[in-house]
C-alpha atoms as a PDB file:
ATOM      1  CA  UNK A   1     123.716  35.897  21.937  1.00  0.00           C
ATOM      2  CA  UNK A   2     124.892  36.379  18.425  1.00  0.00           C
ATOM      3  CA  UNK A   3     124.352  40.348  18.665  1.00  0.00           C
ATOM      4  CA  UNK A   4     125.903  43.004  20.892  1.00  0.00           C
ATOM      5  CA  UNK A   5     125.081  41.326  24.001  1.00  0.00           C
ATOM      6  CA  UNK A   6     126.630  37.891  22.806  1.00  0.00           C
ATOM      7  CA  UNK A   7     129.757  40.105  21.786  1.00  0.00           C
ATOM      8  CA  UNK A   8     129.927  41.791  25.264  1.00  0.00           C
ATOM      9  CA  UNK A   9     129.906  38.538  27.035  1.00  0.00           C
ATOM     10  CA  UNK A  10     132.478  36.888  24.723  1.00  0.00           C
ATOM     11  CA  UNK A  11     135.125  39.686  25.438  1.00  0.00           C
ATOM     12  CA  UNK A  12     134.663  39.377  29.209  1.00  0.00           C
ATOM     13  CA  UNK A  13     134.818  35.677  29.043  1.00  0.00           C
ATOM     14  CA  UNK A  14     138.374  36.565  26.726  1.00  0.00           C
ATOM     15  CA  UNK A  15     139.564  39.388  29.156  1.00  0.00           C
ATOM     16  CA  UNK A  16     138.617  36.597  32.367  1.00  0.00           C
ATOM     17  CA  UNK A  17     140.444  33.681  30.425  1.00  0.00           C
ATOM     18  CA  UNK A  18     143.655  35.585  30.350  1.00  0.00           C
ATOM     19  CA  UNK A  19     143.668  36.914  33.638  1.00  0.00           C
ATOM     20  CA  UNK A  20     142.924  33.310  35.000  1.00  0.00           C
ATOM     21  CA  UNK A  21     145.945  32.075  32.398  1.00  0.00           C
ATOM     22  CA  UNK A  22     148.067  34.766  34.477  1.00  0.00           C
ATOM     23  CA  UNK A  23     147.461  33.874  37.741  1.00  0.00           C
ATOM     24  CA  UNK A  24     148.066  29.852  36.905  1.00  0.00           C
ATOM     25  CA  UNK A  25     151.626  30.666  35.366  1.00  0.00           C
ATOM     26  CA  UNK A  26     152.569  32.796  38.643  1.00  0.00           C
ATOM     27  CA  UNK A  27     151.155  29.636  40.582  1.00  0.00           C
ATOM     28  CA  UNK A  28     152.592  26.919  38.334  1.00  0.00           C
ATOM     29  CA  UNK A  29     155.372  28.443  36.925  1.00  0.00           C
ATOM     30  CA  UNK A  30     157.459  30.236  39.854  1.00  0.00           C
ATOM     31  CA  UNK A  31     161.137  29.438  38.429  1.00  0.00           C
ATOM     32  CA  UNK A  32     160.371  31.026  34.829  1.00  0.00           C
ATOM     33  CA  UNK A  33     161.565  34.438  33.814  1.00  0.00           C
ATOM     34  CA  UNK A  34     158.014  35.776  33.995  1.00  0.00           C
ATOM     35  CA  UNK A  35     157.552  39.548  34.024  1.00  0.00           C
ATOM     36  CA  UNK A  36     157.937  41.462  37.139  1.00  0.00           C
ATOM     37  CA  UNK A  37     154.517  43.530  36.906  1.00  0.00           C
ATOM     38  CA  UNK A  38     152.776  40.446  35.381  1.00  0.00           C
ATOM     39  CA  UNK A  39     150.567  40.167  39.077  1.00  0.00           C
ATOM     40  CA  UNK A  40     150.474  44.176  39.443  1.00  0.00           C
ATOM     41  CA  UNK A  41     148.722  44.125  35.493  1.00  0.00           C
ATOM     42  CA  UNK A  42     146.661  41.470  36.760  1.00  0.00           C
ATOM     43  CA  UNK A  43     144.986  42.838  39.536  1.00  0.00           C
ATOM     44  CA  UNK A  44     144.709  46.471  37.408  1.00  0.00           C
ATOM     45  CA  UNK A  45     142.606  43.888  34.952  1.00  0.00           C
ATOM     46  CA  UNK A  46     140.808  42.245  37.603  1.00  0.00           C
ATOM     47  CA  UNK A  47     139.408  45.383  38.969  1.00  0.00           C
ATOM     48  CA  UNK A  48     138.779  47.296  35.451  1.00  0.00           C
ATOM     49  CA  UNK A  49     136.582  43.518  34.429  1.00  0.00           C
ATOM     50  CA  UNK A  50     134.587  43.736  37.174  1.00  0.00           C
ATOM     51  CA  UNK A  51     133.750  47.476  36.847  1.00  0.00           C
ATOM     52  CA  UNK A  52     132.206  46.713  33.543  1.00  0.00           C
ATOM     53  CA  UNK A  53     130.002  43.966  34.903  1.00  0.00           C
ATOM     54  CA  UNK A  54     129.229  45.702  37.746  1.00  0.00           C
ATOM     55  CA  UNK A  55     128.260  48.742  35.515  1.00  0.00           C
ATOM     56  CA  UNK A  56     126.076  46.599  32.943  1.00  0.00           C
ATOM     57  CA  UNK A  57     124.438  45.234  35.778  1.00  0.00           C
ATOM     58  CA  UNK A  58     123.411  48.748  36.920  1.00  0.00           C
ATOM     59  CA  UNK A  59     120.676  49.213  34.503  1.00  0.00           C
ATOM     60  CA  UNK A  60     117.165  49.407  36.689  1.00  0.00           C
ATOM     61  CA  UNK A  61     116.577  46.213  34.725  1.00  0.00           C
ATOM     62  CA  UNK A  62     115.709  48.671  31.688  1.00  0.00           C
ATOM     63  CA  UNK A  63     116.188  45.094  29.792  1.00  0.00           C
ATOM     64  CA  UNK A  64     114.369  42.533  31.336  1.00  0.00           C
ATOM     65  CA  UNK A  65     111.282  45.716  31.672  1.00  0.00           C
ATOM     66  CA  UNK A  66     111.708  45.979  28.255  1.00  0.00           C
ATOM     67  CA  UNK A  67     111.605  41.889  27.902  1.00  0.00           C
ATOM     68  CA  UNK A  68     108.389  41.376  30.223  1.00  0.00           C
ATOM     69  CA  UNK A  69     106.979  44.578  30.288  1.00  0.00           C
ATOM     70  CA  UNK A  70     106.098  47.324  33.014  1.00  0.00           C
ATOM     71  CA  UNK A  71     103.046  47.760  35.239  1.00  0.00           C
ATOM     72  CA  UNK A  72     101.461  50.530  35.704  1.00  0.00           C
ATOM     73  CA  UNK A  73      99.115  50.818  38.743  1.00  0.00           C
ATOM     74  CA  UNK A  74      95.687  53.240  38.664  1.00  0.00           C
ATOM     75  CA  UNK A  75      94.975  53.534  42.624  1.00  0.00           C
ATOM     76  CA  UNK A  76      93.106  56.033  44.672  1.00  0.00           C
ATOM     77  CA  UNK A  77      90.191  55.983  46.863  1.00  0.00           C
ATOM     78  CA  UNK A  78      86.744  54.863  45.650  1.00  0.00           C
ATOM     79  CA  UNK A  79      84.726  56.308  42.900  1.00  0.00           C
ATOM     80  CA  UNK A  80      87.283  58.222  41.836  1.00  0.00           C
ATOM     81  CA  UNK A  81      87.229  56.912  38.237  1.00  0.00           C
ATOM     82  CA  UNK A  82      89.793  54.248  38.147  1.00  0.00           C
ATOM     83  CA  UNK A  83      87.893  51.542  36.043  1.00  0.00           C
ATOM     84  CA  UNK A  84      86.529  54.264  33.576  1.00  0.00           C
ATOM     85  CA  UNK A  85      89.955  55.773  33.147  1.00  0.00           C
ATOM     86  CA  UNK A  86      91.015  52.169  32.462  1.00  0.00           C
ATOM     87  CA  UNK A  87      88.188  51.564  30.092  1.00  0.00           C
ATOM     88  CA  UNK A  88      89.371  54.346  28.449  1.00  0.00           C
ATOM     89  CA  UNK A  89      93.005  53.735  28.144  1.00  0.00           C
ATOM     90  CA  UNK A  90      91.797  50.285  26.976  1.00  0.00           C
ATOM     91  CA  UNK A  91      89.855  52.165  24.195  1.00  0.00           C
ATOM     92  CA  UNK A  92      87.326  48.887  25.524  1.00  0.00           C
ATOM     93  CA  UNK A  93      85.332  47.941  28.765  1.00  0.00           C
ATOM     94  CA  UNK A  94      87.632  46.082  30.771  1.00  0.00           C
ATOM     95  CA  UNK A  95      86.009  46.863  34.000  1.00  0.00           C
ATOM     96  CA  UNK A  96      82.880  46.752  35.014  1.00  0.00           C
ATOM     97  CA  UNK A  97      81.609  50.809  36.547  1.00  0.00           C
ATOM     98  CA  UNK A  98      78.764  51.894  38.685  1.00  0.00           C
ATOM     99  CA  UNK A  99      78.277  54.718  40.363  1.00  0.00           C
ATOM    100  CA  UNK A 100      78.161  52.631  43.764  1.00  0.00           C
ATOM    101  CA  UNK A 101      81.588  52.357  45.678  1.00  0.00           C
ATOM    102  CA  UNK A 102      83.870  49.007  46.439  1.00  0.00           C
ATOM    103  CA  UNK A 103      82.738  47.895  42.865  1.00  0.00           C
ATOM    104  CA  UNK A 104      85.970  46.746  42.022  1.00  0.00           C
ATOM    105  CA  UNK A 105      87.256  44.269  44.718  1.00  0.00           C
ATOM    106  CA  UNK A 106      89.967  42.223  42.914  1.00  0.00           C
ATOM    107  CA  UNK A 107      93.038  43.497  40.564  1.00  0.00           C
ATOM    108  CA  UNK A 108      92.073  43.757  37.498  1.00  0.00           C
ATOM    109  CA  UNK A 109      94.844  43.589  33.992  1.00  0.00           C
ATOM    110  CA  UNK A 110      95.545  44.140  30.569  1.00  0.00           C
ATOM    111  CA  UNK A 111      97.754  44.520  28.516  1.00  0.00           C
ATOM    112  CA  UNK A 112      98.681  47.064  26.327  1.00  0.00           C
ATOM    113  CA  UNK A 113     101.159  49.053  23.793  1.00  0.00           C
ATOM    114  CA  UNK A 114     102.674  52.789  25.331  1.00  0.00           C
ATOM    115  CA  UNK A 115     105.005  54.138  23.641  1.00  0.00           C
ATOM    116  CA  UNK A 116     105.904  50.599  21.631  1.00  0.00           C
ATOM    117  CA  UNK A 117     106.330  49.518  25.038  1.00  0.00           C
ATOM    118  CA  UNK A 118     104.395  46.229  26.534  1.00  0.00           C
ATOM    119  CA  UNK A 119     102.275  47.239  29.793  1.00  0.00           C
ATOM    120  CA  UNK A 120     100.327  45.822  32.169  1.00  0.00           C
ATOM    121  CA  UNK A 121      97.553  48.243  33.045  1.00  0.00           C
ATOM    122  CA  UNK A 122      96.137  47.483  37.055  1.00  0.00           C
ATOM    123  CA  UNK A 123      92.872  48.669  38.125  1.00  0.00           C
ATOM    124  CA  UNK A 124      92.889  48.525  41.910  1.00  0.00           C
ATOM    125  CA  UNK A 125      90.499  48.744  44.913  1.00  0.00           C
ATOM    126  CA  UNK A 126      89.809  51.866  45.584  1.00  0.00           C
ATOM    127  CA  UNK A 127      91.784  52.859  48.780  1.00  0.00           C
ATOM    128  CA  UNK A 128      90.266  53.133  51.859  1.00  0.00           C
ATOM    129  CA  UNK A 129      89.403  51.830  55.762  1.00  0.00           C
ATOM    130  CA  UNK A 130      86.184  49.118  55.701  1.00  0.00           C
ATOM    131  CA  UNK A 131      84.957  46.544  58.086  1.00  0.00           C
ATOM    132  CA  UNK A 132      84.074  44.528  54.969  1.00  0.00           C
ATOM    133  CA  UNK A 133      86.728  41.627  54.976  1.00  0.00           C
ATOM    134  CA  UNK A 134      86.389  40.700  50.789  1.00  0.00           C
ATOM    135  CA  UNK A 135      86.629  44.552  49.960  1.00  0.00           C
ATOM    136  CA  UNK A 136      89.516  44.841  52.815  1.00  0.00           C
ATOM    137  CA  UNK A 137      91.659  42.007  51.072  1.00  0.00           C
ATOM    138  CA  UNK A 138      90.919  43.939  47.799  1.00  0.00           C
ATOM    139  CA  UNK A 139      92.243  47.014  49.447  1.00  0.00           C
ATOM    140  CA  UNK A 140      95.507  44.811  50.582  1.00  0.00           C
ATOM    141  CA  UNK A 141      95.925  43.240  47.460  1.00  0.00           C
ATOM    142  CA  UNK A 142      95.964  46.958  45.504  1.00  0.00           C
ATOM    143  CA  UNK A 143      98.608  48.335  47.999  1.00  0.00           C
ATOM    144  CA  UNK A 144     100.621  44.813  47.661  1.00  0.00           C
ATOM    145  CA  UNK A 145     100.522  45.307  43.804  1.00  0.00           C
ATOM    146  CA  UNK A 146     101.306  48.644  43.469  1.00  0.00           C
ATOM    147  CA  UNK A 147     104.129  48.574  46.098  1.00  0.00           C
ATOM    148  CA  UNK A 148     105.859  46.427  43.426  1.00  0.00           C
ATOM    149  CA  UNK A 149     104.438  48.641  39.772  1.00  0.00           C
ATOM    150  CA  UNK A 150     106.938  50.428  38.251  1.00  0.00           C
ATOM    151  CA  UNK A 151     104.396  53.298  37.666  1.00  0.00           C
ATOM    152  CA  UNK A 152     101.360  54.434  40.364  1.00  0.00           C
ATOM    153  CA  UNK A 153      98.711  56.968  38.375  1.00  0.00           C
ATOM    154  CA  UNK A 154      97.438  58.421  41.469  1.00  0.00           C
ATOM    155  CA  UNK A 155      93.829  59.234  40.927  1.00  0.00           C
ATOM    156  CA  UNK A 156      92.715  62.696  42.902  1.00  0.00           C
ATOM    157  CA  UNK A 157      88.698  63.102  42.691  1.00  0.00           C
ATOM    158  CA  UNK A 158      88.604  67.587  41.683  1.00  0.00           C
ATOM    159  CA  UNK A 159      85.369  67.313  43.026  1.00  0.00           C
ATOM    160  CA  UNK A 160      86.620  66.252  46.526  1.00  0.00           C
ATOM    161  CA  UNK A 161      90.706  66.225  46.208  1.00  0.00           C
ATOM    162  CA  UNK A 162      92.370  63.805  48.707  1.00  0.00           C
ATOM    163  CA  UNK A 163      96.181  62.243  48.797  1.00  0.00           C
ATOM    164  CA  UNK A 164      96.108  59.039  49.602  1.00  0.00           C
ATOM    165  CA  UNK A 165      99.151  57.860  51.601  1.00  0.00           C
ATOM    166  CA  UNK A 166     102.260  56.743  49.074  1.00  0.00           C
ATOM    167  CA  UNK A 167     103.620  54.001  48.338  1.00  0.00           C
ATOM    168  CA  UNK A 168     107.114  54.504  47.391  1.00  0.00           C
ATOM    169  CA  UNK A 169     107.454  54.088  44.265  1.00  0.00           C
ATOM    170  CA  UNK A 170     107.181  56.537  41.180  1.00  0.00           C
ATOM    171  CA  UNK A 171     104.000  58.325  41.184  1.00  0.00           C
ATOM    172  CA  UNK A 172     102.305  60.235  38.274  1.00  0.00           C
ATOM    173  CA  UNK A 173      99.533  62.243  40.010  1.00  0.00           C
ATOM    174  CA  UNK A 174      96.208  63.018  37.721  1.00  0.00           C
ATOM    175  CA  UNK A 175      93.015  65.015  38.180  1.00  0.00           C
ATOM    176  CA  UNK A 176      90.075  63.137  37.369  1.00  0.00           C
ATOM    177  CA  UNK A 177      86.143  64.524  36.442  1.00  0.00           C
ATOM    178  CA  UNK A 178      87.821  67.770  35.991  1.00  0.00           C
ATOM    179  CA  UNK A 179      84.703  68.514  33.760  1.00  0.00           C
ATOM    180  CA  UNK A 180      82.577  68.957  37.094  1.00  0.00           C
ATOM    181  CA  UNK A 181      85.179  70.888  38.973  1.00  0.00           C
ATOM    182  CA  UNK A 182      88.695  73.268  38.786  1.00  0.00           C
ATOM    183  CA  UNK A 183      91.811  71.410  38.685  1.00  0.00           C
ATOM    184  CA  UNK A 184      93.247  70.619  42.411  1.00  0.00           C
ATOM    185  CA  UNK A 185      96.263  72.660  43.030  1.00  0.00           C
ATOM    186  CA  UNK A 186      99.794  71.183  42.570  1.00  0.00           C
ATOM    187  CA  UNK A 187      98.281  68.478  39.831  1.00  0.00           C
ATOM    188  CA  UNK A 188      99.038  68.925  35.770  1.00  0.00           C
ATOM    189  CA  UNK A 189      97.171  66.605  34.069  1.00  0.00           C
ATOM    190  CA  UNK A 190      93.874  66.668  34.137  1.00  0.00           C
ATOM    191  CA  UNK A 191      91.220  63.931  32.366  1.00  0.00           C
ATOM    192  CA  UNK A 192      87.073  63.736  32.122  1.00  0.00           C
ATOM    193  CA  UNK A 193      87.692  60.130  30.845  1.00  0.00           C
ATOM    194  CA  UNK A 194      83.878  59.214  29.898  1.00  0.00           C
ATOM    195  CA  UNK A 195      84.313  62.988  27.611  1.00  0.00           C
ATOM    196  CA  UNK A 196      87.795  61.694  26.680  1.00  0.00           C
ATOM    197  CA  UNK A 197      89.032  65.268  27.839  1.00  0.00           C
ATOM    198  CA  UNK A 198      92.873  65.358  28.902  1.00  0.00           C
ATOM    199  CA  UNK A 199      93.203  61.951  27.726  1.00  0.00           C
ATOM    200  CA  UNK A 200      95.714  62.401  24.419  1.00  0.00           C
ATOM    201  CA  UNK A 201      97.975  64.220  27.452  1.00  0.00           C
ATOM    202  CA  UNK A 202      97.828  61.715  29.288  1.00  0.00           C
ATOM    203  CA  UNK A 203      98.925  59.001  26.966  1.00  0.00           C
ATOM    204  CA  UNK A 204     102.053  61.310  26.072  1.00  0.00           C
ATOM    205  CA  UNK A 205     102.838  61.182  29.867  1.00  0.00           C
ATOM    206  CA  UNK A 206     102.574  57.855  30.333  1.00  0.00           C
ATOM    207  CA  UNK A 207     104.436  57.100  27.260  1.00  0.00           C
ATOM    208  CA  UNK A 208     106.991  59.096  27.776  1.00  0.00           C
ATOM    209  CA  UNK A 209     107.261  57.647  31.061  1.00  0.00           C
ATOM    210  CA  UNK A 210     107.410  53.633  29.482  1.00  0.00           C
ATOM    211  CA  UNK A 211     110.004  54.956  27.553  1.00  0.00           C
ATOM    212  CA  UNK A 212     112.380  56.512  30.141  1.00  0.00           C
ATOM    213  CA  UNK A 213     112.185  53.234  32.145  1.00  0.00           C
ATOM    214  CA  UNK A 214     113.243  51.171  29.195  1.00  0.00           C
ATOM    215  CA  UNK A 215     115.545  53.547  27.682  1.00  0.00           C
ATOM    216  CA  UNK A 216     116.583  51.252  24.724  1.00  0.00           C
ATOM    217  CA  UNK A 217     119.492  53.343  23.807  1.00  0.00           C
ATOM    218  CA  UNK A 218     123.207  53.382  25.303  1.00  0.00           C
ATOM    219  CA  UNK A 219     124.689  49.568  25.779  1.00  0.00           C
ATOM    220  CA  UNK A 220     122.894  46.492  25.082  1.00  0.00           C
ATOM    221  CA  UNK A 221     120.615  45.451  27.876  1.00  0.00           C
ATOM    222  CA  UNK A 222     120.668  42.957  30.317  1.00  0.00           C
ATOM    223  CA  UNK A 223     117.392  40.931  29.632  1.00  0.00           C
ATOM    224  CA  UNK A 224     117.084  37.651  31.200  1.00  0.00           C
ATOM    225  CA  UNK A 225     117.326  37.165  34.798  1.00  0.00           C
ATOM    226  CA  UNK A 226     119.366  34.004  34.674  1.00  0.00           C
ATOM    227  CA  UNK A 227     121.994  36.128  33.240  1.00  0.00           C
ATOM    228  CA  UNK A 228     121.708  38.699  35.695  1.00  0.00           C
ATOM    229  CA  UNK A 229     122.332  36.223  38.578  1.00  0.00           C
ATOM    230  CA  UNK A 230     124.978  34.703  36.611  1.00  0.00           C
ATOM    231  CA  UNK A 231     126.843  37.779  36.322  1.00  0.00           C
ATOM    232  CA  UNK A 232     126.382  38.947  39.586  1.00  0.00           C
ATOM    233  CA  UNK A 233     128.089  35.728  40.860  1.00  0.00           C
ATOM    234  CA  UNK A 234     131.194  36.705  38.309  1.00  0.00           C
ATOM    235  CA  UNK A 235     131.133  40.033  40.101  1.00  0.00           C
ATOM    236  CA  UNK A 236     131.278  38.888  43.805  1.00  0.00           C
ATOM    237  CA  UNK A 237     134.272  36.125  42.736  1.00  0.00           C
ATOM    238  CA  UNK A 238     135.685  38.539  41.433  1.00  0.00           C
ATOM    239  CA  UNK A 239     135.469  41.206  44.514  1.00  0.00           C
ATOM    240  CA  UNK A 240     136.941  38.268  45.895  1.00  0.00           C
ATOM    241  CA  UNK A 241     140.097  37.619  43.761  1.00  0.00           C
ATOM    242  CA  UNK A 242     140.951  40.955  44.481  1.00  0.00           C
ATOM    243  CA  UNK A 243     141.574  40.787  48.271  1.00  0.00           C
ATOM    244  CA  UNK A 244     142.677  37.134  48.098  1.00  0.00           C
ATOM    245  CA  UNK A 245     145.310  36.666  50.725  1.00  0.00           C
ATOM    246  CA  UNK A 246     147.248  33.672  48.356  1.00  0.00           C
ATOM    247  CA  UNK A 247     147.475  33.276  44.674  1.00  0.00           C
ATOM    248  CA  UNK A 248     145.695  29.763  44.833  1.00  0.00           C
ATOM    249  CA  UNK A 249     142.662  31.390  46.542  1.00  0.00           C
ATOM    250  CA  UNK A 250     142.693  34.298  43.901  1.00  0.00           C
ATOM    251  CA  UNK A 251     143.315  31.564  41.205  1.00  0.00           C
ATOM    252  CA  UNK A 252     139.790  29.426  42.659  1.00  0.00           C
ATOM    253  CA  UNK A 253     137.782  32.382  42.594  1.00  0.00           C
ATOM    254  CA  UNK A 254     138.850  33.306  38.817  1.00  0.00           C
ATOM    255  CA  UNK A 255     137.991  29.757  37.862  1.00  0.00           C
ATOM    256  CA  UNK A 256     134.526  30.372  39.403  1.00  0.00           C
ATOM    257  CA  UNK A 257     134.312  33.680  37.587  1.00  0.00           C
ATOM    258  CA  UNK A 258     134.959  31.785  34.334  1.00  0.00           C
ATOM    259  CA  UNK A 259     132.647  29.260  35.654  1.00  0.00           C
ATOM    260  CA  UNK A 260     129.358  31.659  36.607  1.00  0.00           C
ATOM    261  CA  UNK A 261     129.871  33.907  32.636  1.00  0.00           C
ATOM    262  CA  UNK A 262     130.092  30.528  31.333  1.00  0.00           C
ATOM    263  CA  UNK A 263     126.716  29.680  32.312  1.00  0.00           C
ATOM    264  CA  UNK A 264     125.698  32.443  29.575  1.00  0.00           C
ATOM    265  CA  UNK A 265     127.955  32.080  26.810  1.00  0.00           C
ATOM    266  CA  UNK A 266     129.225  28.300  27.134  1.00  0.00           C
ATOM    267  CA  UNK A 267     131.948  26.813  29.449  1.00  0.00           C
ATOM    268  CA  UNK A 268     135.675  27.746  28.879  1.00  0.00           C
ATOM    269  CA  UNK A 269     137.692  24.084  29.355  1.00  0.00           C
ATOM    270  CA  UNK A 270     140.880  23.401  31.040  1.00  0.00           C
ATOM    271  CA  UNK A 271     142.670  23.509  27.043  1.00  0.00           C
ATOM    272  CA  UNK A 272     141.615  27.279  26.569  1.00  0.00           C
ATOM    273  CA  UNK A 273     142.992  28.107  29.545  1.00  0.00           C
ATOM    274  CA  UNK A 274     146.313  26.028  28.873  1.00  0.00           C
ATOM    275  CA  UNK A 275     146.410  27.825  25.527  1.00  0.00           C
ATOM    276  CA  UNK A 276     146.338  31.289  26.914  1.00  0.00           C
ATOM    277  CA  UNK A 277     149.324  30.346  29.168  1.00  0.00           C
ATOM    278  CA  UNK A 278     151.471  29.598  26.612  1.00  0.00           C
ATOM    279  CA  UNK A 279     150.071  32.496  24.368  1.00  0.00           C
ATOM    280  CA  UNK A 280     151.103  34.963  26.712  1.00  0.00           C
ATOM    281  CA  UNK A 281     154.498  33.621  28.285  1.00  0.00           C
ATOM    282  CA  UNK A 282     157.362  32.227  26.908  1.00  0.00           C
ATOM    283  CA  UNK A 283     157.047  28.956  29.314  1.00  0.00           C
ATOM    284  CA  UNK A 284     159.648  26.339  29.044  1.00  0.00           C
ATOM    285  CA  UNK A 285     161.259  28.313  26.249  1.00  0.00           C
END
């Protein structure tokens, strides 16, 4: 709060104060010589304020990523090399591997550094149909978590390729064991994990791809998500003042406004608002 972000906040909380101080001196002060376009300005500054939150808020939560991380998922059906790859992205065993399929029943995590950005790594169950009810919640629980990832590497076996069915969200498609076979058609990258083959590419692709979906540079990111609600409470009140039918309606939802960015940078009293009344208009002058 005492960097950009802080400075952002204070300037909407300035801009919101005077608007507010506006609408009270149409309300309270009707019989003063107050300028005729004082409510058209208003309205002009209601709508440009809540642009610029709405704006700040459309980030893809690049801050609060960058805050608590990203997860990447490694799915695809069984034996297909998604605890070795993770091993080897790990640069330690982190899974346990056997040649045997349905090893891997539960999700497994860590956590590590791409691109100077935090990850959680998932290796899932592989993929697949089975009577077996523990393996089958594994299977549900690897779908469930990679539904929410913001990254699936989607593991094809070149030995046998198959697509398993997606999961709408971004996917990063890679070869595996392309030491014992050509690489599947329509797939770049291409690993033998245990020979660490294709695996220096791959870390550039998956750092490259932390990086886009933190994207540290433009304005200062939103990274808490008590702010976010916060803000997006300003932004609705605000939607609101706009179409109010009366001035005291528009005036309630400005105070709320005031109220909801308050609950970031610190509440704005009844005196500040006071003060920018008689700041701005010559009132009982």
């Amino acid at each position: 709060m005492e960097g950009a972000l802080g400075a952002l906040y204070r300037d909407w909380t300035v801009r919101l104060t005077r608007l507010l101080a506006a609408q009270e001196a149409l309300i309270d002060f009707p019989d003063e010589a107050l300028p005729p376009e004082a409510d058209k300005e208003m309205v002009v500054g209601l709508v440009s304020l809540r642009r610029a939150i709405v704006t700040h808020l459309d980030d893809c939560r690049r801050g609060e990523r960058l805050r608590e991380g990203l997860v990447f998922a490694i799915t695809g059906p069984p034996n297909v090399g998604k605890s070795t790859l993770l091993n080897a992205l790990a640069r330690r065993e982190v899974a346990i591997v056997a040649p045997s399929p349905g090893t891997t029943r539960d999700v497994l995590e860590v956590r590590l550094d791409i691109g100077g950005v935090p990850v959680t790594l998932l290796d899932t169950a592989g993929l697949r149909e089975t009577s077996d009810p523990i393996e089958a919640e594994g299977v549900r629980r690897a779908r469930a978590r990679a539904a929410q990832a913001d990254l699936v590497i989607e593991l094809v076996d070149a030995t046998s390729p198959t697509q398993t069915p997606a999961l709408g969200v971004g996917v990063l498609r890679v070869a595996t064991k392309i030491d014992l076979a050509p690489m599947p058609s329509g797939i770049e990258i291409g690993v033998a994990a245990p020979r660490g083959a294709g695996m220096n590419e791959l870390r550039d692709h998956l750092a490259k791809a932390a990086r886009g979906l933190t994207d540290r540079s433009g304005p200062p990111p939103l990274t808490r998500a008590r702010h976010r609600a916060a803000l997006i409470e300003a932004a609705e009140r605000l939607a609101t003042a706009i179409d109010a039918p009366l001035p005291e309606l528009r005036g309630e939802d400005l105070r709320l406004a005031l109220r909801a960015i308050g609950r970031v940078t610190g509440q704005v009293g009844v005196e500040d608002i006071l003060d920018s009344v008689f700041r701005q208009f010559c009132i009982g002058k």
